[in-house]
N, C-alpha and C. Protein backbone atom coordinates (compact mmCIF):
# COMPACT_ATOMS: atom_id res chain seq x y z
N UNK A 1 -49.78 -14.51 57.60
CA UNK A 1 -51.09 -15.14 57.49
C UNK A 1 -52.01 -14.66 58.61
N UNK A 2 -51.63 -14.80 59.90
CA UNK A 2 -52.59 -14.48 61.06
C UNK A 2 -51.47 -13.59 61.49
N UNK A 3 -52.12 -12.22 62.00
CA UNK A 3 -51.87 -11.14 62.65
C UNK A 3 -51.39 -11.82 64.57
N UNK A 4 -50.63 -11.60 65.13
CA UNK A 4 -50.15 -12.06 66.09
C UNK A 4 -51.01 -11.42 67.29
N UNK A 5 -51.75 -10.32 67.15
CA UNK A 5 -52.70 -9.71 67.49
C UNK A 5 -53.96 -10.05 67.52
N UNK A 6 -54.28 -10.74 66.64
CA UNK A 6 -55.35 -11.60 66.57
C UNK A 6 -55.26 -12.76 67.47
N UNK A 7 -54.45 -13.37 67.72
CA UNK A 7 -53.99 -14.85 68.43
C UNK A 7 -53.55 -14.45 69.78
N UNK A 8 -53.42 -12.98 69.92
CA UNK A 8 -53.52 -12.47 71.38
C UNK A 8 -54.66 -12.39 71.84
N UNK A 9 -55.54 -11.97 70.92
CA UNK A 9 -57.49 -11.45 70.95
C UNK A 9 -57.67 -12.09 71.37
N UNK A 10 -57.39 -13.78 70.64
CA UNK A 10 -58.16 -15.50 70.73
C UNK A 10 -57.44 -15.52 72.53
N UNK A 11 -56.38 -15.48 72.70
CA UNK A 11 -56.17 -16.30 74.29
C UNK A 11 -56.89 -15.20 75.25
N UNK A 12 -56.58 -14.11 75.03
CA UNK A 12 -57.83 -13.29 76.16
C UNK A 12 -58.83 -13.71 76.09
N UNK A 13 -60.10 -13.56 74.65
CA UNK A 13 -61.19 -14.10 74.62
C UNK A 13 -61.01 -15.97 75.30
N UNK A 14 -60.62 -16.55 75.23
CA UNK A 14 -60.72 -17.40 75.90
C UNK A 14 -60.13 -17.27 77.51
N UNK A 15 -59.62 -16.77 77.69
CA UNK A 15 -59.64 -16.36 78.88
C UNK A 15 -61.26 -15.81 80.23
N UNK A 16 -61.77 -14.87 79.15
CA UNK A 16 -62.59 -14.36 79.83
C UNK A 16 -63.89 -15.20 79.19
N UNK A 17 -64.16 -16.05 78.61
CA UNK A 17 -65.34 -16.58 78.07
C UNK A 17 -65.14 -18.26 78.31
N UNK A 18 -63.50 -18.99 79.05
CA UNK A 18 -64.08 -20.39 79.09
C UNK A 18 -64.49 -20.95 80.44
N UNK A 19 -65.15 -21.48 80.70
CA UNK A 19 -65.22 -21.78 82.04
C UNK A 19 -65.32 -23.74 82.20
N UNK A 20 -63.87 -24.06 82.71
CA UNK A 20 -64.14 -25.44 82.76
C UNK A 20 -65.18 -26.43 83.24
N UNK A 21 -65.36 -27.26 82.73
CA UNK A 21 -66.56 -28.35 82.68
C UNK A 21 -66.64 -28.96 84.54
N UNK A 22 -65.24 -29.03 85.13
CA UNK A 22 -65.76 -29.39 86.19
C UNK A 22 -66.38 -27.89 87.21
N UNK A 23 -65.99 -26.66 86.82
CA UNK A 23 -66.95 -25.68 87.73
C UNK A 23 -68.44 -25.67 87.35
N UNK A 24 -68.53 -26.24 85.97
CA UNK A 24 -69.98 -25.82 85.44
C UNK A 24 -70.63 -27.00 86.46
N UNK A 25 -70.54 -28.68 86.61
CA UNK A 25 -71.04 -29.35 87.04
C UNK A 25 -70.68 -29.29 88.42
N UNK A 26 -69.52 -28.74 89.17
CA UNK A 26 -69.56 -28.94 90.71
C UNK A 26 -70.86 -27.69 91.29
N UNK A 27 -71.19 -26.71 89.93
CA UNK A 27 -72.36 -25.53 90.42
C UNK A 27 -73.08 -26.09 90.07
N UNK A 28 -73.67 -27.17 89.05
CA UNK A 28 -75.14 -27.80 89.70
C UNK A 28 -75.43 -28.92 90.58
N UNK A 29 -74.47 -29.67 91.19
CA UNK A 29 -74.19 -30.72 91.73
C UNK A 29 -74.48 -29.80 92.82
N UNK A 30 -73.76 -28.38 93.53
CA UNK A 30 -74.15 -28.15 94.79
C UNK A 30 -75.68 -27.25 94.95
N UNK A 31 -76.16 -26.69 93.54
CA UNK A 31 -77.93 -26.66 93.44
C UNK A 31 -78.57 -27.42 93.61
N UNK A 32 -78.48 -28.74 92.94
CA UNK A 32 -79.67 -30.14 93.31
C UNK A 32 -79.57 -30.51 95.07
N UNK A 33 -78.26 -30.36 95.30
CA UNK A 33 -78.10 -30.73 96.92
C UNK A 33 -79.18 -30.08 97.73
N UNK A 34 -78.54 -28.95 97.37
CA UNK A 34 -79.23 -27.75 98.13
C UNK A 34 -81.02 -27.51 98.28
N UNK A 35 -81.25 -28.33 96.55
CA UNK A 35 -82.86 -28.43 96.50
C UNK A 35 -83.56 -29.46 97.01
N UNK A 36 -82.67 -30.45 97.11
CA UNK A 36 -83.38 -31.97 96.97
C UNK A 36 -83.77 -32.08 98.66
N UNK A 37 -84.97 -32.80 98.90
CA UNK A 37 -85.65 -33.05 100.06
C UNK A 37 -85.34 -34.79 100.71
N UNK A 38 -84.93 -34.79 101.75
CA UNK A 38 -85.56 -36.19 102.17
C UNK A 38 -86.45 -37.03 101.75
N UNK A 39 -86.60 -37.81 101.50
CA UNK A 39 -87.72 -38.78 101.50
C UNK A 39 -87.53 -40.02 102.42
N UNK A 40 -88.54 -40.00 103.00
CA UNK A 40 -89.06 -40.72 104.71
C UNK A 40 -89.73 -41.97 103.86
N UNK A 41 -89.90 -43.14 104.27
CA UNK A 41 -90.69 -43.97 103.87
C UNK A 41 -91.39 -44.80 105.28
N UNK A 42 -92.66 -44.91 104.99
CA UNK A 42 -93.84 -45.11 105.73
C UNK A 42 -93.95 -46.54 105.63
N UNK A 43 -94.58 -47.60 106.44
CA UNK A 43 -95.34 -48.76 105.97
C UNK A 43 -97.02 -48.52 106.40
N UNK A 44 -97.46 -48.85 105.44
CA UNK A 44 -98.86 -48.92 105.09
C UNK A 44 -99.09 -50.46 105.23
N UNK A 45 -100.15 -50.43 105.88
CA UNK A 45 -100.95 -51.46 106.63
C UNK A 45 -102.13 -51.67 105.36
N UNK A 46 -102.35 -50.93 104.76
CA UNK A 46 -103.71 -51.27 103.76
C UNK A 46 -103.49 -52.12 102.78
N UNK A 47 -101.53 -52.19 102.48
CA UNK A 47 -101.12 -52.70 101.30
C UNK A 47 -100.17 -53.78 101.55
N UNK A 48 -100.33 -54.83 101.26
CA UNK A 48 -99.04 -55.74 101.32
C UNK A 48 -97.90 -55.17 100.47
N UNK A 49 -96.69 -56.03 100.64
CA UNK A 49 -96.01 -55.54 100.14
C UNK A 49 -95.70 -56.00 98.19
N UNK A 50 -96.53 -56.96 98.47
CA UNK A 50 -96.88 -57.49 96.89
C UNK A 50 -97.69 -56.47 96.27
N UNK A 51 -98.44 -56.15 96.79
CA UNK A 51 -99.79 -55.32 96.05
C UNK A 51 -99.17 -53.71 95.74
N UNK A 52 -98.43 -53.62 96.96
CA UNK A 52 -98.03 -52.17 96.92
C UNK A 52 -96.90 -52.38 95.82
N UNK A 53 -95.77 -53.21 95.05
CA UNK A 53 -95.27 -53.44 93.91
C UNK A 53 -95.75 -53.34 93.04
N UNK A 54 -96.75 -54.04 92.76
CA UNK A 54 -97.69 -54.06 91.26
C UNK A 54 -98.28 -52.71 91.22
N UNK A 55 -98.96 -52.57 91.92
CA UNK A 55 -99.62 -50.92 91.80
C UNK A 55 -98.59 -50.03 91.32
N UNK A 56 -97.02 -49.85 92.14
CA UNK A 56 -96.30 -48.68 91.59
C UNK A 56 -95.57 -49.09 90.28
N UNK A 57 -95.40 -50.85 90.06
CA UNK A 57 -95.38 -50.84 88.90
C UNK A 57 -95.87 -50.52 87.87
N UNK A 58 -97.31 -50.44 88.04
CA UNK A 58 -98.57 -50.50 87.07
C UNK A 58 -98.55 -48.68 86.89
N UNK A 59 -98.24 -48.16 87.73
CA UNK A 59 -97.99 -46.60 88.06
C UNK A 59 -97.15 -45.87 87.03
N UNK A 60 -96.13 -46.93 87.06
CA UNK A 60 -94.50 -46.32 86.33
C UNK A 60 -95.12 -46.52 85.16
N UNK A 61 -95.87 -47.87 85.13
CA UNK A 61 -95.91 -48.29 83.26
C UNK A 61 -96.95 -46.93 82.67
N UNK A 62 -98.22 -46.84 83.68
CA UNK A 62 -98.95 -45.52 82.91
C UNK A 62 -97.93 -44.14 82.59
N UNK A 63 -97.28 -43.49 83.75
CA UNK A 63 -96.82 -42.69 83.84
C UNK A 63 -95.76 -42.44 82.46
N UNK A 64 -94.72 -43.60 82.18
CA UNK A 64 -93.92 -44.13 81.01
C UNK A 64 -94.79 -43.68 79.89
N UNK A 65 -96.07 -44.11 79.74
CA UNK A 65 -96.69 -43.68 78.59
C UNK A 65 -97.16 -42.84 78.09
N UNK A 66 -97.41 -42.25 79.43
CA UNK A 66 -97.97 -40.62 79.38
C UNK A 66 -96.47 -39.72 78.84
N UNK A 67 -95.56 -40.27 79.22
CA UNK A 67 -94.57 -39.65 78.90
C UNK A 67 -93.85 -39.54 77.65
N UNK A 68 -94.05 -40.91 77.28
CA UNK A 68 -93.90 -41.33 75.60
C UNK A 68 -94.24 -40.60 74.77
N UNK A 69 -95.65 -40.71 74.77
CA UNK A 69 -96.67 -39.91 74.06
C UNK A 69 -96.16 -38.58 74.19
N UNK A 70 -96.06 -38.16 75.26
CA UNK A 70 -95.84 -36.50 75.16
C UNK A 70 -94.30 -36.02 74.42
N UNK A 71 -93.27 -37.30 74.82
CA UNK A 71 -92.38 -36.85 74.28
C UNK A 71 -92.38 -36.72 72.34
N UNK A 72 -93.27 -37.91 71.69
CA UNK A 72 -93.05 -38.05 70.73
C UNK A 72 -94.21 -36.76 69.80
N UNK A 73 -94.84 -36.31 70.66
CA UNK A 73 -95.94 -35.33 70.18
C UNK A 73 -95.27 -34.16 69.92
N UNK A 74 -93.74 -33.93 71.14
CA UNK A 74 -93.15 -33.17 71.23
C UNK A 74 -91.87 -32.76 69.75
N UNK A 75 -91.68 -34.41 69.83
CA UNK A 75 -90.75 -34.06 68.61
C UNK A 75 -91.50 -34.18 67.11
N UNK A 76 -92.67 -34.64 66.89
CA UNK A 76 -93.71 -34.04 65.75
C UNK A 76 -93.41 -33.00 65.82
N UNK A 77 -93.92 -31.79 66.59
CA UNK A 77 -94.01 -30.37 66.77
C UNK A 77 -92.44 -29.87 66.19
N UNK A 78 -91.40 -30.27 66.89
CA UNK A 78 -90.47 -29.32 66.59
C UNK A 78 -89.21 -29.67 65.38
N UNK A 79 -89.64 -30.85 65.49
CA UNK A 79 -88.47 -31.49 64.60
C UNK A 79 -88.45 -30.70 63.36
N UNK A 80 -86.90 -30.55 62.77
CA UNK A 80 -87.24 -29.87 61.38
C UNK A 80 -87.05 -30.64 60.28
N UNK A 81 -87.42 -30.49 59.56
CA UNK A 81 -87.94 -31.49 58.09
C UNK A 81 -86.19 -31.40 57.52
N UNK A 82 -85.78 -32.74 57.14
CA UNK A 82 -84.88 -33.01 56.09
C UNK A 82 -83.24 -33.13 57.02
N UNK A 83 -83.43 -32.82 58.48
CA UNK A 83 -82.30 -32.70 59.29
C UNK A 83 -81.37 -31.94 58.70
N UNK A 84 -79.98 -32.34 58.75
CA UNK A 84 -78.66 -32.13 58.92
C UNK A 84 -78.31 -31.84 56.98
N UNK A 85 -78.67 -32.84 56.59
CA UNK A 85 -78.06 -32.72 54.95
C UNK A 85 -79.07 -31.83 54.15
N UNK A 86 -80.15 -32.03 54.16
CA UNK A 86 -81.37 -31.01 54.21
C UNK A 86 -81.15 -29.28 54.24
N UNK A 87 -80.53 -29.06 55.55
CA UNK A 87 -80.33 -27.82 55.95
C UNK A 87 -78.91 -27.71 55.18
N UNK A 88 -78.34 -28.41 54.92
CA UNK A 88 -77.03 -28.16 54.73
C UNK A 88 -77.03 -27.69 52.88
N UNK A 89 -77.69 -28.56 52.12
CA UNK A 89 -77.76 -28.32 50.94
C UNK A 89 -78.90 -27.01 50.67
N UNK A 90 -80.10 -26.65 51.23
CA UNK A 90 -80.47 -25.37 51.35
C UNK A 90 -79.93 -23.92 51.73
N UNK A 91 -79.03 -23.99 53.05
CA UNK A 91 -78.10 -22.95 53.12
C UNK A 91 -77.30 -22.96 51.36
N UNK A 92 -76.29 -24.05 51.32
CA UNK A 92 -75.84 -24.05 49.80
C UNK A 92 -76.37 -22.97 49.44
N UNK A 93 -77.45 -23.14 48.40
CA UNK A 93 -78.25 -23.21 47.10
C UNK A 93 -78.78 -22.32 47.50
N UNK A 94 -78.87 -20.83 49.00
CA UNK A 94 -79.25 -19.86 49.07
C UNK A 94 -77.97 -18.87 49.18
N UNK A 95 -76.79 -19.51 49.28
CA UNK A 95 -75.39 -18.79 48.83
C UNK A 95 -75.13 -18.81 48.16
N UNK A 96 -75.49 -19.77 46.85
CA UNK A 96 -75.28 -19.92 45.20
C UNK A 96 -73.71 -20.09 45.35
N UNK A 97 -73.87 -21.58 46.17
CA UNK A 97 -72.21 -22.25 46.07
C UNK A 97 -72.60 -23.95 45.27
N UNK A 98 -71.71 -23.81 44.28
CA UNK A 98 -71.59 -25.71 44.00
C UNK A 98 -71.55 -26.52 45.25
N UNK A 99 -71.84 -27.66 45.41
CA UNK A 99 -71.10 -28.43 46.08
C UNK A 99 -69.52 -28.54 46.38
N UNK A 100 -69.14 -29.00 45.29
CA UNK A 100 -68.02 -28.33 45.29
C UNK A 100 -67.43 -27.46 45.80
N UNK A 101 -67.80 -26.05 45.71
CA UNK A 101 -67.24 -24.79 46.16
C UNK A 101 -67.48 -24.66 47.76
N UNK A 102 -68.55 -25.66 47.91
CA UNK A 102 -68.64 -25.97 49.46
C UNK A 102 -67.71 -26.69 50.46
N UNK A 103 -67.88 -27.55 49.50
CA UNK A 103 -67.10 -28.72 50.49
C UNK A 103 -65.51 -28.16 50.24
N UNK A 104 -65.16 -27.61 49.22
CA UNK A 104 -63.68 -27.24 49.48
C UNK A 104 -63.16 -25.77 50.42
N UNK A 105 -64.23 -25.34 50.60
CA UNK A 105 -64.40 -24.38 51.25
C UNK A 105 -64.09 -24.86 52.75
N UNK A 106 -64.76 -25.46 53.10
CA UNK A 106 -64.55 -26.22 53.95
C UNK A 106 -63.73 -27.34 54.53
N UNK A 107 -62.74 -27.78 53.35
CA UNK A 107 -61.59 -28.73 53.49
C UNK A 107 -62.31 -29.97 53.70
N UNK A 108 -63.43 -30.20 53.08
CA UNK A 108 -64.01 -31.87 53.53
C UNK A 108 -64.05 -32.57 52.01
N UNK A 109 -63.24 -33.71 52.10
CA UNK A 109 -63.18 -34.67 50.79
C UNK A 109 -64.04 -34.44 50.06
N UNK A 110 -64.41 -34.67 48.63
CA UNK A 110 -65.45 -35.05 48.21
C UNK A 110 -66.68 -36.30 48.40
N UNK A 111 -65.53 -37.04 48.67
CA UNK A 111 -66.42 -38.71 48.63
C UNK A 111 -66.68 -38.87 50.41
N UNK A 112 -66.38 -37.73 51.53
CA UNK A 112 -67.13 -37.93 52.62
C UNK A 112 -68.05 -37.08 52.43
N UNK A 113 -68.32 -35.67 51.66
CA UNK A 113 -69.12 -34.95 51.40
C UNK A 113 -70.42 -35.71 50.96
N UNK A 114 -70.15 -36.63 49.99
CA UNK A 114 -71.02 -37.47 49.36
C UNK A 114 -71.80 -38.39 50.53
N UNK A 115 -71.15 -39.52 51.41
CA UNK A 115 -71.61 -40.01 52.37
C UNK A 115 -72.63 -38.93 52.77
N UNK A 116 -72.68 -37.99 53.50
CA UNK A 116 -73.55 -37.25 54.16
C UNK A 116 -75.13 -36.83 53.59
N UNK A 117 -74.64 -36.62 52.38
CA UNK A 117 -75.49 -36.06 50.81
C UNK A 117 -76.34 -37.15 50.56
N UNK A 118 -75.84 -38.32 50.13
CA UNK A 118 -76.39 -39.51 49.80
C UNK A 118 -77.27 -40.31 50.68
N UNK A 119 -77.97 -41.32 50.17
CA UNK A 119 -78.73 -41.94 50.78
C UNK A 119 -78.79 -42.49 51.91
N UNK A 120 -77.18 -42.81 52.29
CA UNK A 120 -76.84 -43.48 53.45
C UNK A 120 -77.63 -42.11 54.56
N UNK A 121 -76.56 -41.04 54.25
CA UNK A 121 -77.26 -39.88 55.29
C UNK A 121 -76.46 -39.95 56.18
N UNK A 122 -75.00 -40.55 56.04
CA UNK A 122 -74.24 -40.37 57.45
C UNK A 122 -73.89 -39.20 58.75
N UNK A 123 -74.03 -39.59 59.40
CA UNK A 123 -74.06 -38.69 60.44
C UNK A 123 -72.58 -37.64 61.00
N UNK A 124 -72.73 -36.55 60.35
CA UNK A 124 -71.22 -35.71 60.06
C UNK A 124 -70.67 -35.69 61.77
N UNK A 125 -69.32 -35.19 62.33
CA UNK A 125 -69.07 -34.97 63.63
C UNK A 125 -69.17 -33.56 63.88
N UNK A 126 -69.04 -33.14 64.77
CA UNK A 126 -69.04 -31.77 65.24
C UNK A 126 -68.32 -31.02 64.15
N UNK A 127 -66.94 -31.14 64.79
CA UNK A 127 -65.92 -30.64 63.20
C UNK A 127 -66.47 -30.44 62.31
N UNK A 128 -66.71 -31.28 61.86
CA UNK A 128 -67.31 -31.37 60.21
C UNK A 128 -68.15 -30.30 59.96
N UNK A 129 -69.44 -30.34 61.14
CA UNK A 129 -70.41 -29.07 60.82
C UNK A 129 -69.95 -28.16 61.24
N UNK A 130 -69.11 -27.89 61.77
CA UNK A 130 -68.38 -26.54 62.00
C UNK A 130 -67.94 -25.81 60.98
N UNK A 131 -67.30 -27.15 60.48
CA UNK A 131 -66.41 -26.97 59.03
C UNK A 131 -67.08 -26.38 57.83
N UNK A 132 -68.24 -26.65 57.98
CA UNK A 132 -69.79 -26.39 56.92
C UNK A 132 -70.03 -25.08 57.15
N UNK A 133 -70.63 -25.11 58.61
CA UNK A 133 -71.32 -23.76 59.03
C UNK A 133 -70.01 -22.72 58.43
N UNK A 134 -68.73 -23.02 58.67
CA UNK A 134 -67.51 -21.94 58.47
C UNK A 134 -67.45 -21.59 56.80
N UNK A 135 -67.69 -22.78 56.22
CA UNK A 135 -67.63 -22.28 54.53
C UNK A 135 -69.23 -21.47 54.28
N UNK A 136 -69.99 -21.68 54.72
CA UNK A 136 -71.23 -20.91 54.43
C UNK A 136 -71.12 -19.62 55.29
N UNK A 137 -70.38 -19.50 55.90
CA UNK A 137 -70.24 -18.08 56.49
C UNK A 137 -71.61 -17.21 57.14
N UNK A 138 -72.03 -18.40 57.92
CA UNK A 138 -73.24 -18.25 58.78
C UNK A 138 -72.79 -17.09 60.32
N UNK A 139 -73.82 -16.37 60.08
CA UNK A 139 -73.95 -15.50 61.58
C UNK A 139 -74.08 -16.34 62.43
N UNK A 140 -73.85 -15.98 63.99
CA UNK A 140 -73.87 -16.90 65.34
C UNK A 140 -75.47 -17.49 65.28
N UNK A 141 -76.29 -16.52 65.08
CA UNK A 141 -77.59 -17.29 65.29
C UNK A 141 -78.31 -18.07 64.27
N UNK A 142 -77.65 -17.86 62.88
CA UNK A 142 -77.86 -19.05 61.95
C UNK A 142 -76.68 -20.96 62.17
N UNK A 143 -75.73 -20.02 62.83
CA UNK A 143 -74.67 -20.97 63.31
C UNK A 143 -74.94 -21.99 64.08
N UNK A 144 -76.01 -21.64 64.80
CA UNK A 144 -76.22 -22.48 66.19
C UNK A 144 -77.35 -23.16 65.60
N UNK A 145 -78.05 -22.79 65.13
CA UNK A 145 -79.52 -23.70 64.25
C UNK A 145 -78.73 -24.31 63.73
N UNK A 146 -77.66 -24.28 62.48
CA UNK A 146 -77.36 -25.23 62.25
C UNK A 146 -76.68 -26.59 62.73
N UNK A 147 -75.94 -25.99 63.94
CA UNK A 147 -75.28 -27.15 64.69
C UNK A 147 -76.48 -27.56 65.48
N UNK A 148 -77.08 -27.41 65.72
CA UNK A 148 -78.68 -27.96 66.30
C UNK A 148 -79.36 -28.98 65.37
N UNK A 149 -79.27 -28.39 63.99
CA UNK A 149 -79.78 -29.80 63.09
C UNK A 149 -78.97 -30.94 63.08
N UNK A 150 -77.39 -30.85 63.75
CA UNK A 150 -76.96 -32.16 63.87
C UNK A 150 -76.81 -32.65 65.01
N UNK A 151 -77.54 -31.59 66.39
CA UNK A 151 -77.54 -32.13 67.24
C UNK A 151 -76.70 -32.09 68.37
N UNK A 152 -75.95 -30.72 68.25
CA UNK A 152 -74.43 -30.38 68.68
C UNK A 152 -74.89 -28.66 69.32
N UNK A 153 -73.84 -28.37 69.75
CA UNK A 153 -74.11 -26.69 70.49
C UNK A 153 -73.15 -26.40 70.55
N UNK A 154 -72.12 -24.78 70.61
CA UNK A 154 -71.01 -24.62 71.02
C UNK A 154 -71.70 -24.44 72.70
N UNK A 155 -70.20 -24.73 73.63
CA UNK A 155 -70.16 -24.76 75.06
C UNK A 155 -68.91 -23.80 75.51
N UNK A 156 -69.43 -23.05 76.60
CA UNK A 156 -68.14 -22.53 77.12
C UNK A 156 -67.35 -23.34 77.81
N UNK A 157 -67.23 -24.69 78.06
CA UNK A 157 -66.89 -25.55 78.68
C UNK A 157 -66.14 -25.89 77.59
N UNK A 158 -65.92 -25.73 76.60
CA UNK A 158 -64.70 -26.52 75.41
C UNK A 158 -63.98 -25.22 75.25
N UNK A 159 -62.76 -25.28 75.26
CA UNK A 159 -61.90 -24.25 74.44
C UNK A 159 -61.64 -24.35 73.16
N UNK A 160 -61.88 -25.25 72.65
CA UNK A 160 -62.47 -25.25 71.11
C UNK A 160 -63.62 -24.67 70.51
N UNK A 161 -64.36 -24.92 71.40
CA UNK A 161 -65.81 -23.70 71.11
C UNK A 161 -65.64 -22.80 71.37
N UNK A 162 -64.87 -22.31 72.28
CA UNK A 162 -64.57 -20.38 72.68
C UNK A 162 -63.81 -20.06 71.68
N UNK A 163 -62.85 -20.57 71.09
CA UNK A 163 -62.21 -20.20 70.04
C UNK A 163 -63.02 -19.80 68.48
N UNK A 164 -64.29 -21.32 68.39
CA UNK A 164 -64.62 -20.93 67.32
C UNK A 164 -66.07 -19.64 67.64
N UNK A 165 -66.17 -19.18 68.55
CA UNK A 165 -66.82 -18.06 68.91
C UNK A 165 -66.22 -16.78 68.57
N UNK A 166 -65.09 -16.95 69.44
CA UNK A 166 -63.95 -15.85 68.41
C UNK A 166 -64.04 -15.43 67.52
N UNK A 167 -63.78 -16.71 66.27
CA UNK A 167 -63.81 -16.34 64.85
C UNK A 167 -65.21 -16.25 64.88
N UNK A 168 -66.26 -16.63 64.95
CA UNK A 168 -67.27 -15.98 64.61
C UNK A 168 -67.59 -14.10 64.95
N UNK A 169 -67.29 -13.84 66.22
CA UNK A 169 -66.69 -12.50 66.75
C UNK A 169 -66.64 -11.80 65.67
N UNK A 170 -65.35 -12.31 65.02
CA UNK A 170 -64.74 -11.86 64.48
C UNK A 170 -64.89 -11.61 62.73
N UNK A 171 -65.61 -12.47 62.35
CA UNK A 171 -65.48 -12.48 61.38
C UNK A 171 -64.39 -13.36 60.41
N UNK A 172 -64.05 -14.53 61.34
CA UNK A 172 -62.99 -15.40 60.45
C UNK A 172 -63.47 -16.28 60.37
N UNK A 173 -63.64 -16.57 58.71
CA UNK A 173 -64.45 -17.74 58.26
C UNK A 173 -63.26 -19.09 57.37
N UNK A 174 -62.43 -18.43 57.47
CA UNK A 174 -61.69 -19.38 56.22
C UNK A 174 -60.88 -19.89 57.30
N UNK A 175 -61.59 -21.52 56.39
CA UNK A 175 -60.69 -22.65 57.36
C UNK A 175 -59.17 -22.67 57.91
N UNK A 176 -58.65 -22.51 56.88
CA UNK A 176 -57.03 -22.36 57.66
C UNK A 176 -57.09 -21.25 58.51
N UNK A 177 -57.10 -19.92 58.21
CA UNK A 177 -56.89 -19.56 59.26
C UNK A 177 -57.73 -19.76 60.90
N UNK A 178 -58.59 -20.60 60.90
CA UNK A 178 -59.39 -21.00 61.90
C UNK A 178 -58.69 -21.86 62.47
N UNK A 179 -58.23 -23.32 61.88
CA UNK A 179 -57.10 -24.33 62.21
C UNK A 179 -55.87 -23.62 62.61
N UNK A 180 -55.06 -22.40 61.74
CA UNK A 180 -54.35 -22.04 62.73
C UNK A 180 -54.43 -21.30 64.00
N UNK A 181 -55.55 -20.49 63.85
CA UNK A 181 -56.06 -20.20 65.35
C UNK A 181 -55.69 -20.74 66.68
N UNK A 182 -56.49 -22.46 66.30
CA UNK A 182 -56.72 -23.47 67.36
C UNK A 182 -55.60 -23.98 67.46
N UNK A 183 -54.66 -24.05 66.30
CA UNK A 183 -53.06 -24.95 66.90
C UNK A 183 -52.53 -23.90 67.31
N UNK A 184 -52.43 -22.46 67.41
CA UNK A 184 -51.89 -21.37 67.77
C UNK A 184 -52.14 -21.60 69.22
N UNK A 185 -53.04 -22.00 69.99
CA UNK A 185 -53.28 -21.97 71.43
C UNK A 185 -53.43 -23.53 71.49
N UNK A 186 -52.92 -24.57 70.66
CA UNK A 186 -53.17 -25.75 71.48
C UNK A 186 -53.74 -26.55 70.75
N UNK A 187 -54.97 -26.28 70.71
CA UNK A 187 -56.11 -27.21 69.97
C UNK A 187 -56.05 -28.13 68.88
N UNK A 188 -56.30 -29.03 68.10
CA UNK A 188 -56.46 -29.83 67.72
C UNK A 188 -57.49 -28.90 66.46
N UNK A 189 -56.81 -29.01 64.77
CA UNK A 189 -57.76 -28.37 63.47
C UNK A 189 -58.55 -29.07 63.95
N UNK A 190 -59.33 -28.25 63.23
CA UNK A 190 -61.09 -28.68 63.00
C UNK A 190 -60.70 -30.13 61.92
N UNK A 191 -59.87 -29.69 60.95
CA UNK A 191 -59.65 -30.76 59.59
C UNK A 191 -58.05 -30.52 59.41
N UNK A 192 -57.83 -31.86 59.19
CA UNK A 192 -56.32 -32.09 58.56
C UNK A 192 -55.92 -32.93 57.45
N UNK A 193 -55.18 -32.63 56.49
CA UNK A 193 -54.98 -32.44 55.36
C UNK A 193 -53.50 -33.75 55.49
């Protein structure tokens, strides 16, 4: 089924592409140090200490709003129309796959396929869209838009994501051999049966 050569590829490539989660955060933990300034605090004679409250309260509350506003102007602008199930049934229907031929492609039930599809609109897990993006046999940079419509990213900080980088690398789209990939070095399938 999998070339033993291949599952040598996968532990080098993870080798040279994971980098654990505590080096990624002990290197920005010692950047902010390195940036961050003192702050001295003064007493001001012009302001009681009541007045000088309300004011920076009254400060935060404008500032909060200014921020609101900008954030929600922000996600007008970029948000994409129809999210996660949206994108998911358009990829489909531009591969000229059933539903069906999708979701089994992908090893996902029918009747959770449906949850997602349907009105409810449930919110799939990582896996799952992995599991999607892998039956639609999306390139890395259609790959990542799509895990973006649910809100997700691969990280070099997971060895589950370096792996499924691999198969993208590589060109391995079919679920089992992807699941055996990841139990080949450890990991936990994407989906189990």
């Amino acid at each position: 089924m999998i070339d033993e050569q291949i599952i040598e590829g996968l532990r080098e490539y993870i080798k040279d592409h994971y980098i654990p989660a505590g080096k990624i955060l002990a290197s920005r933990f010692s950047k902010s140090m390195s940036s961050s300034e003192s702050v001295s605090s003064g007493n001001s004679e012009s302001y009681s200490h009541t007045s000088f409250c309300k004011a920076h309260a009254l400060y935060e509350a404008e500032s909060f709003r200014d921020i609101s506003d900008e954030a929600t102007n922000y996600i007008k602008e970029h948000r994409k129309p129809g999210g996660f199930a949206h994108t998911l049934d358009r990829l489909r229907s531009e591969r000229e796959l059933s539903p069906a031929e999708l979701y089994k492609r992908a090893n996902i039930d029918r009747r959770q396929y449906s949850r997602f599809m349907g009105p409810e609109g449930r919110h799939p897990s990582m896996n799952t869209v992995i599991s999607f993006a892998l039956a639609l046999r999306l390139d890395r940079a259609e790959f990542d838009e799509f895990l973006q419509t649910a809100g997700y990213s691969l990280s070099n900080a997971s060895t589950r994501d370096v792996c499924i980088m691999y198969c993208l690398e590589k060109g391995i789209y079919d679920i089992d051999e992807v699941n055996t990939l990841l139990f080949a070095v450890g990991i936990e399938p994407l989906s189990r049966e």
